[in-house]
Protein backbone atom coordinates (compact mmCIF):
# COMPACT_ATOMS: atom_id res chain seq x y z
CA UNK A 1 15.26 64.48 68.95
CA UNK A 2 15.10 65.16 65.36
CA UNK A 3 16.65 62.40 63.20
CA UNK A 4 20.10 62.68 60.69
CA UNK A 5 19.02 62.71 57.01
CA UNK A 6 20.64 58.98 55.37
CA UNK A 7 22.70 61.87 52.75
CA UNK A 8 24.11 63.40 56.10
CA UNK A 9 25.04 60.31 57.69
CA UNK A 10 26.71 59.09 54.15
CA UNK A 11 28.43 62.22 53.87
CA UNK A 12 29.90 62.15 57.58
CA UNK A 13 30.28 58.80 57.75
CA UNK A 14 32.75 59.21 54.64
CA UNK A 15 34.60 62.45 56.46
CA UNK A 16 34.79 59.77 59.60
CA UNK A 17 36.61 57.40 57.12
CA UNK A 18 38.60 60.01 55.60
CA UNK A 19 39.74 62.03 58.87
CA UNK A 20 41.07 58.86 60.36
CA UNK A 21 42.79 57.73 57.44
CA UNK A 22 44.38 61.00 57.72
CA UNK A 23 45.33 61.35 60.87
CA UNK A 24 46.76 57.80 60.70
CA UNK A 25 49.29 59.15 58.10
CA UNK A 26 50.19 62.10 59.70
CA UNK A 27 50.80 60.64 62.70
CA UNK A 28 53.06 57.99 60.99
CA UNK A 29 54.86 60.02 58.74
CA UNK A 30 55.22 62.84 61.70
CA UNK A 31 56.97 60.12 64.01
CA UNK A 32 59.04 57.85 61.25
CA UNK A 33 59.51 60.47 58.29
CA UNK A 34 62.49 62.52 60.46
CA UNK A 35 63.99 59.37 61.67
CA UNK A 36 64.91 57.92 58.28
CA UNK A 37 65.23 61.53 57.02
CA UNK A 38 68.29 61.67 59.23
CA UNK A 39 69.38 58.03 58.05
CA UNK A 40 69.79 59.32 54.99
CA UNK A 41 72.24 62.21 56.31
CA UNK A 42 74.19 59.78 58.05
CA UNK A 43 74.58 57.72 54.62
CA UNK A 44 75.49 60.93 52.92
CA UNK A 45 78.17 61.53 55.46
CA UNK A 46 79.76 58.37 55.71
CA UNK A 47 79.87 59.06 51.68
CA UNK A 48 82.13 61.94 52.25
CA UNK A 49 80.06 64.26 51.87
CA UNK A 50 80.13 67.09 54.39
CA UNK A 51 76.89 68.22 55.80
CA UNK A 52 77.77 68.04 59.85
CA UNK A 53 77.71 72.40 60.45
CA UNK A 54 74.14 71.95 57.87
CA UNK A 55 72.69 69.32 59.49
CA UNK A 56 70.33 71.05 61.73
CA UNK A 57 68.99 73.69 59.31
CA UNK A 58 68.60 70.88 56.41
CA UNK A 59 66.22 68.64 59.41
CA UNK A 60 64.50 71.66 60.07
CA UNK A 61 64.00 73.10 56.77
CA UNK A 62 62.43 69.27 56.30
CA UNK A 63 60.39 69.23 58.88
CA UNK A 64 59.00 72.64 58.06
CA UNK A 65 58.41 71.35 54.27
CA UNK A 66 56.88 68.58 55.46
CA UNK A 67 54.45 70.25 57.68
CA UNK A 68 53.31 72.63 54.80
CA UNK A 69 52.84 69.64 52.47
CA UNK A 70 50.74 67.59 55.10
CA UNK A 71 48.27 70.71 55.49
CA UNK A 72 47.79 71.12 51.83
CA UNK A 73 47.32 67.56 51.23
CA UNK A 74 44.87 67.68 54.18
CA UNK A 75 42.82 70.42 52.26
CA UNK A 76 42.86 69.28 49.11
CA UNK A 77 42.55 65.46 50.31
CA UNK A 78 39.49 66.87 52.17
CA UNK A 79 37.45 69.02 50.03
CA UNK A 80 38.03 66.23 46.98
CA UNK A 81 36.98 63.21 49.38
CA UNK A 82 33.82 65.09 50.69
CA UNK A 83 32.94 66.22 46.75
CA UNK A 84 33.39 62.59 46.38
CA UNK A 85 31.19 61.48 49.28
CA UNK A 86 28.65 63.98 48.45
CA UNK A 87 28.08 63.09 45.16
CA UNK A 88 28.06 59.37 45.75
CA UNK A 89 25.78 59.65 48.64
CA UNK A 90 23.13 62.00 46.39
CA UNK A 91 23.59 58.83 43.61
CA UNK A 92 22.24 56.93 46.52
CA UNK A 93 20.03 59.04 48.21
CA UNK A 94 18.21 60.87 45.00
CA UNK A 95 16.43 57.11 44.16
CA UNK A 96 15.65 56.81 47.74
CA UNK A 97 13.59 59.79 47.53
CA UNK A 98 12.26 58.70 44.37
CA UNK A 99 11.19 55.69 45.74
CA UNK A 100 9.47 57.06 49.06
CA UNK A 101 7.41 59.61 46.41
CA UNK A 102 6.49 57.04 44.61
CA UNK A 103 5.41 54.93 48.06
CA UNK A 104 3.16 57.96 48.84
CA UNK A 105 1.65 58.20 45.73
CA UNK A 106 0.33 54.78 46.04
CA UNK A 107 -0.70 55.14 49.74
CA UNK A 108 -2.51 57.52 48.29
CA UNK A 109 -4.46 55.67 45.60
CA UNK A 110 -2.12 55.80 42.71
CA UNK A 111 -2.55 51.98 42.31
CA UNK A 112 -0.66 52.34 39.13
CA UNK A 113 2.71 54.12 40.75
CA UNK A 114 5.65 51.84 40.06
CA UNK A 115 9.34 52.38 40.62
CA UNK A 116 11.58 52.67 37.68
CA UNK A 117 14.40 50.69 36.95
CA UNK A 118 17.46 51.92 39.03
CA UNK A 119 21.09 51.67 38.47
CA UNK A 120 22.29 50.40 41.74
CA UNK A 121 21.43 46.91 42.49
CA UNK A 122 20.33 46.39 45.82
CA UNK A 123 17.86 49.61 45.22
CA UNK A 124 16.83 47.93 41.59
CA UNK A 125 16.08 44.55 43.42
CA UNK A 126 14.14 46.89 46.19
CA UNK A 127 12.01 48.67 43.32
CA UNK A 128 11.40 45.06 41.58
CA UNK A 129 9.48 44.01 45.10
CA UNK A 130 8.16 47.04 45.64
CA UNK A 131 6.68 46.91 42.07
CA UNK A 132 5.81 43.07 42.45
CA UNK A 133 3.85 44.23 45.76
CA UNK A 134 2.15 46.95 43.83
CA UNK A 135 1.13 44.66 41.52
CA UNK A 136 -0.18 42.24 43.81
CA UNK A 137 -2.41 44.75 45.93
CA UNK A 138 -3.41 46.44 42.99
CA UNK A 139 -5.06 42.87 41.66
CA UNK A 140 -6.21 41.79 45.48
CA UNK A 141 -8.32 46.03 45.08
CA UNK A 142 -9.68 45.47 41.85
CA UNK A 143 -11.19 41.86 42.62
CA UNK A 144 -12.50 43.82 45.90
CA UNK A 145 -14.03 46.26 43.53
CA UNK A 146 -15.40 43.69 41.32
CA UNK A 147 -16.57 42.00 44.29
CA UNK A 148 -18.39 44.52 45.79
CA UNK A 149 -20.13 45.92 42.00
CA UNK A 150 -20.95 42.42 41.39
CA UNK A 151 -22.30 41.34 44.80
CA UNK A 152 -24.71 44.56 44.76
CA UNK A 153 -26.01 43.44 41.49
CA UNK A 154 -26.80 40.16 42.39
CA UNK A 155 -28.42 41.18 46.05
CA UNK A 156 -30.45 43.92 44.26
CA UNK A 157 -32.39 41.18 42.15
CA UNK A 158 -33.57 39.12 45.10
CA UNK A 159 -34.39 41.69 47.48
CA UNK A 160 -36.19 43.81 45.02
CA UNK A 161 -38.50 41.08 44.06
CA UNK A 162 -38.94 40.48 48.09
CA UNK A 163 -39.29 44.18 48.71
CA UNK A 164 -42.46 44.35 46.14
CA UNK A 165 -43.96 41.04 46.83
CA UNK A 166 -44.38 42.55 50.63
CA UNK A 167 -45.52 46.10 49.54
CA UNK A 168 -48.05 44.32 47.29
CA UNK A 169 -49.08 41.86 50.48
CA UNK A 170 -48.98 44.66 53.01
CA UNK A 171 -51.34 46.49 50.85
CA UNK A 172 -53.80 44.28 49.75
CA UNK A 173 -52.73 44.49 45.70
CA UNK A 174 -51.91 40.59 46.43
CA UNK A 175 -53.54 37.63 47.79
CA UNK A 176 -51.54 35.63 49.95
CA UNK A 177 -51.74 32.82 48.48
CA UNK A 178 -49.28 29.50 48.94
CA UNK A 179 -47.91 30.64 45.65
CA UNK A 180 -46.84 33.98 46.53
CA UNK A 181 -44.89 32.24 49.56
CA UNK A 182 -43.38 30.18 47.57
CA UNK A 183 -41.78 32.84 45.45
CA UNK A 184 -41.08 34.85 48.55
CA UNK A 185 -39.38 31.35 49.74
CA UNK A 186 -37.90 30.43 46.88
CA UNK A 187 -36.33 34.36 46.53
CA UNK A 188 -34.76 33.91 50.18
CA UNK A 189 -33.57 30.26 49.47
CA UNK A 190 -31.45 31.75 46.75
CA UNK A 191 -29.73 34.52 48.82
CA UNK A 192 -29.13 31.97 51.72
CA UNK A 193 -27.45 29.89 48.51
CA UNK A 194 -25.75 33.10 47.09
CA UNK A 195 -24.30 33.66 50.52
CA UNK A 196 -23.27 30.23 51.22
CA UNK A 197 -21.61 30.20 47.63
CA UNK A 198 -19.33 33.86 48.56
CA UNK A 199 -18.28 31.97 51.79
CA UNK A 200 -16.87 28.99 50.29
CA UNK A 201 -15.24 30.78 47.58
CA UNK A 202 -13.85 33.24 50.26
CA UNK A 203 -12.34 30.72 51.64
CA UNK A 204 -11.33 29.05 48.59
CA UNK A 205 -9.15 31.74 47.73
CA UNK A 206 -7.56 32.59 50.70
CA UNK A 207 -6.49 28.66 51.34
CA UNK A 208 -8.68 28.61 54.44
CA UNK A 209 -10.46 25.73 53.24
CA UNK A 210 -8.86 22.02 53.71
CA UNK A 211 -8.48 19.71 51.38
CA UNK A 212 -7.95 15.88 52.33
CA UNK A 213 -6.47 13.70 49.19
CA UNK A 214 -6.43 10.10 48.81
CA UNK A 215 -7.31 7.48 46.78
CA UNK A 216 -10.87 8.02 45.64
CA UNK A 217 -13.00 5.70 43.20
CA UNK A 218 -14.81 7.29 40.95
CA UNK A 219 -17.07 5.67 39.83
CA UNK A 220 -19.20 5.19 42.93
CA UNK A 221 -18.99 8.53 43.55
CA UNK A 222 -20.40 9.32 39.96
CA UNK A 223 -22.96 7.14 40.21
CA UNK A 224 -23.98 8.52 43.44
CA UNK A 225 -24.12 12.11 42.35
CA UNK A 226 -25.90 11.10 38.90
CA UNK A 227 -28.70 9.31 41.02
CA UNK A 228 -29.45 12.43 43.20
CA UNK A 229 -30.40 14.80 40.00
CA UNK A 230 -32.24 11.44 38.97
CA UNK A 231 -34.39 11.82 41.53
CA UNK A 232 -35.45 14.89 41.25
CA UNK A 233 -36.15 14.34 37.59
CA UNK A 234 -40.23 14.31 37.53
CA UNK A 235 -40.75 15.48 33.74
CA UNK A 236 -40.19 12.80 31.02
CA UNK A 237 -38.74 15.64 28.86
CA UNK A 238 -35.70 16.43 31.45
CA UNK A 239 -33.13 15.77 29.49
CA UNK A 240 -31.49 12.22 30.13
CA UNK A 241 -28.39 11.49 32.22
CA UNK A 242 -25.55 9.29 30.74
CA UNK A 243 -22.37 7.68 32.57
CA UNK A 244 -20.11 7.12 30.03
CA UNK A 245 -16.86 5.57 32.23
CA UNK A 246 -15.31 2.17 31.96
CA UNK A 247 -15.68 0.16 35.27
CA UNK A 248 -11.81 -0.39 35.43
CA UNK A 249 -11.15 3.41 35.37
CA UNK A 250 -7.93 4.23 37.92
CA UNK A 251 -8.23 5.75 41.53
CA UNK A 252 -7.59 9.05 41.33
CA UNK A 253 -5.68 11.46 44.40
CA UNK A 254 -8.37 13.87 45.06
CA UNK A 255 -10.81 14.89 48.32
CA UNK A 256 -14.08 13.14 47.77
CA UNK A 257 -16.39 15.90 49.28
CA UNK A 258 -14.45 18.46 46.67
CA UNK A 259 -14.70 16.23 44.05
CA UNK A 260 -18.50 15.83 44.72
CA UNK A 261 -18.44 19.34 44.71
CA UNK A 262 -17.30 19.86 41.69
CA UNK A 263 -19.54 17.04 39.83
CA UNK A 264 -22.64 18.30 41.25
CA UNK A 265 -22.00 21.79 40.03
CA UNK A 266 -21.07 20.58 36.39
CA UNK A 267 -23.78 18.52 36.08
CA UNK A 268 -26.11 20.89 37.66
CA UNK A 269 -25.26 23.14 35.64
CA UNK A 270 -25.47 21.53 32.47
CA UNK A 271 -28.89 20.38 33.54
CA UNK A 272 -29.69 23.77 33.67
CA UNK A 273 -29.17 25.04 30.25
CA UNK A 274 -30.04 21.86 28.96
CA UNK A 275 -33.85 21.88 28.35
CA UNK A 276 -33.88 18.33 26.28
CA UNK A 277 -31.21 15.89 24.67
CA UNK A 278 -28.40 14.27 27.17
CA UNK A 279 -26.17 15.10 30.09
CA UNK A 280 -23.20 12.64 29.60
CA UNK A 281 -20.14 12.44 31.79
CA UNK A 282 -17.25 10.64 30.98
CA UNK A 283 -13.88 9.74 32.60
CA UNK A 284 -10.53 8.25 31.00
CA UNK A 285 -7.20 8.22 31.75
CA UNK A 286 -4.22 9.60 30.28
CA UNK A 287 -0.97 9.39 31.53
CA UNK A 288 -0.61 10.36 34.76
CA UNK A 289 -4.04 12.17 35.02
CA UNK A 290 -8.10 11.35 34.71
CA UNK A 291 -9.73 13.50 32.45
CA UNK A 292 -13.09 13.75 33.60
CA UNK A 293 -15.60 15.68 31.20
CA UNK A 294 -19.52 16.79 31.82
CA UNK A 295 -21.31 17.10 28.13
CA UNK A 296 -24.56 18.56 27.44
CA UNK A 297 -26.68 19.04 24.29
CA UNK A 298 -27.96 22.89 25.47
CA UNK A 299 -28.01 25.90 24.63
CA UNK A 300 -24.29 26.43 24.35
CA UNK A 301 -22.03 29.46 24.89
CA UNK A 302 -20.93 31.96 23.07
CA UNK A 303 -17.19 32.09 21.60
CA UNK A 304 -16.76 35.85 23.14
CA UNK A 305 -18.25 34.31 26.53
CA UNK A 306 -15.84 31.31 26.86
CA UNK A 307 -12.97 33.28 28.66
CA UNK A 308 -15.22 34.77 31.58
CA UNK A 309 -16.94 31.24 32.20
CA UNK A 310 -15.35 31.15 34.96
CA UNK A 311 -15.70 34.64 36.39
CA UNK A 312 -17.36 34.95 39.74
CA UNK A 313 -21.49 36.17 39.00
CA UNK A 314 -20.81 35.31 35.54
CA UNK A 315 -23.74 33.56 33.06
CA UNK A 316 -24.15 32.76 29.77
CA UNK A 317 -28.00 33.81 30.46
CA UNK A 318 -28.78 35.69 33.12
CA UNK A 319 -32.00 36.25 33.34
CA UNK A 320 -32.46 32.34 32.86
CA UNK A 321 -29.87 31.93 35.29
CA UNK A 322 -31.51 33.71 37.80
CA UNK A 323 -35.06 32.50 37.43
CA UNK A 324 -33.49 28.55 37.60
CA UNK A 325 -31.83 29.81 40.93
CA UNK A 326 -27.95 30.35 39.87
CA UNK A 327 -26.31 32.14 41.80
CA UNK A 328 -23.11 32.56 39.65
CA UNK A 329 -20.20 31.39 41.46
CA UNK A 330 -20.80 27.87 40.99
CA UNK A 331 -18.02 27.22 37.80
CA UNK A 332 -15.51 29.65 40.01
CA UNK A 333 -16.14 27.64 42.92
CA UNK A 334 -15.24 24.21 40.68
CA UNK A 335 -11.82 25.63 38.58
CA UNK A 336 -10.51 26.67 42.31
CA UNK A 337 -11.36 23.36 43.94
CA UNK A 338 -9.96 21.65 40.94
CA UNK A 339 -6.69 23.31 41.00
CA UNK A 340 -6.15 22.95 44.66
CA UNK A 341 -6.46 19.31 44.13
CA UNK A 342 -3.45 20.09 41.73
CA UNK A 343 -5.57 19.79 38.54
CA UNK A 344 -6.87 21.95 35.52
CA UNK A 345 -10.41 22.73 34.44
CA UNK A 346 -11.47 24.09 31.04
CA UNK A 347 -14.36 24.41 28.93
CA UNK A 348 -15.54 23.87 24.95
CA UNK A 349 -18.64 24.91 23.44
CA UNK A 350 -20.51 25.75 20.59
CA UNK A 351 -24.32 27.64 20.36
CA UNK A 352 -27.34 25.41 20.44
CA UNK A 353 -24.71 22.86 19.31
CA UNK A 354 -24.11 21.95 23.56
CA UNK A 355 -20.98 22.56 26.16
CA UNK A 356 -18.09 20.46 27.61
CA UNK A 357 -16.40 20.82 30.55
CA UNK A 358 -13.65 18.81 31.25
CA UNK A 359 -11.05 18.85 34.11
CA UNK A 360 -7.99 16.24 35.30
CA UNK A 361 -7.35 14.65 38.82
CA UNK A 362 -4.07 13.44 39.80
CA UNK A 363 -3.87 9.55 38.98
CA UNK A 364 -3.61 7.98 42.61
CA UNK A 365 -0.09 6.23 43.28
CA UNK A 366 -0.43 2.60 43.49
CA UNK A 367 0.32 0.73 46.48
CA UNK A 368 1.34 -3.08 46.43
């Protein structure tokens, strides 16, 4: 059963309104009009005024003037109250239709389609969501598409340089030596790492992943994380490692494993670009918040740079960062673990003059 356009159901459902209101007076004025029609003859009589022999003819005449003025009324009445009804249900339907084109357009692929501002206000606050959706999607498809560009970029590397080390093995242009394995090994190690590092940040941003706040020290958690980059230190020229934090620093109301997290990703990093001179990280508190900041004496980064730091597959080097085993998504992975901890992560630097980054924790709430 086909279904009734929403401008034919307006339109009727006005004609509904209007019919009943009209029959309503009709039948009223049909059944008390006459009755206080003659009333008013009696009061004329009782005047003096002699209308007895007229009576009938003057009630009938009435009722026959009536009649004709009830039909007109009903005609014009009519055709102006469905003009009426037509035109206001067009005013509602015409945006409607607007709307729905505009729907399809971005069904389509129009990602840019948005609803204009509309007069009515329930339809205006419809277009507003509709346009706050569109916006929404429209961001959610172009990280999808930067996702996907970026992702094939960074696989191609790695499997290219597996792809030729095994055509150069399978035909004989390469010893197999414990070297070449290595590189094959270390090549796989970093897409099992690049992997790893899309998961977590997957999650990251869709809130899958928990985080479990309470009062955390830092400093034996800095210390911790500081001794496991000592240890792999075997060159006197690495560049030296600095805690810079007063022993009576506050508690602060983060997840340890998250805060780890984000310290060995700092500090690894700045390691990374920091061929000699000092790692230092500091912590102090202000306010209601602990600042804690990772500094390095490297290479640096670029003013133009600073606002995609923390861009997913983003580097300041890449080749470098690929040949030290980056995979790119470490900084993203920190500024969203930061902020779901409720803080705020930034980032200061100069070239071959060194890099801070610097984020704030919650203070954790004292307990007597």
């Amino acid at each position: 059963m086909p279904k009734v356009p929403l401008r034919t159901r307006l339109l009727v459902s006005h004609l509904i309104v209007m019919a009943v209101a009209i029959t309503a007076l009709a039948g009223i004025s049909r059944l008390s009009t006459p009755r206080y029609f003659v009333v008013t003859l009696e009061r004329l009589e009782g005047r003096g005024i002699r209308i007895q022999q007229m009576r009938g003819q003057i009630l009938e005449s009435f009722t026959d003037a009536w009649a004709r003025g009830m039909v007109w009324s009903v005609l014009l009445g009519g055709t102006a109250a469905g003009s009426i009804s037509y035109l206001l249900s067009r005013r509602i339907v015409h945006p409607l239709t607007r709307m729905e084109r505009i729907t399809q357009r971005f069904a389509r692929g129009d990602w840019a389609a948005r609803v204009p501002p509309l007069d009515i206000p329930e339809l205006h606050r419809l277009g507003y969501s509709f346009n706050r959706m569109a916006g929404e999607l429209e961001r959610v498809e172009q990280q999808r598409r930067e996702l996907v560009g970026d992702l094939s970029h960074e696989l191609r590397t790695p499997l290219t340089i597996i792809r030729g080390y095994l055509e150069a093995l399978s035909d004989k242009k390469l010893p197999a030596t414990p070297d070449t394995y290595d590189r094959l090994l270390r090549e796989t190690k970093r897409l099992q790492r690049l992997i790893d590092d899309l998961q977590e940040l997957s999650k990251l941003e869709a809130g899958y992943l928990p985080i479990q706040r309470h009062s955390l020290q830092l400093l034996p958690l800095i210390h911790q994380v500081t001794q496991y980059f000592r240890d792999q230190q075997l060159d006197f020229k690495d560049p030296l490692i600095v805690v810079d934090i007063s022993t009576d620093i506050p508690a602060v109301d983060a997840d340890p494993a998250r805060t780890e997290q984000i310290l060995v990703n700092l500090l690894g990093n700045a390691l990374q670009y920091t061929d000699t001179g000092t790692v230092t990280i500091r912590a102090w508190p202000q306010n209601e918040r602990i600042w804690l900041a990772v500094e390095d004496t490297g290479i640096g980064i670029a003013a133009a740079d600073l606002p995609h730091v923390f861009e997913r597959f983003w580097r300041a080097d890449r080749s470098r960062g690929r040949q030290s085993g980056g995979t790119g998504i470490g900084l993203a992975i920190c500024k969203r673990l930061v902020e779901l901890q409720g803080g705020e992560i930034s980032v200061t630097s100069q070239l071959n003059q060194g890099s801070t980054f610097q984020f704030w924790l919650p203070k954790a709430m004292q307990t007597r």
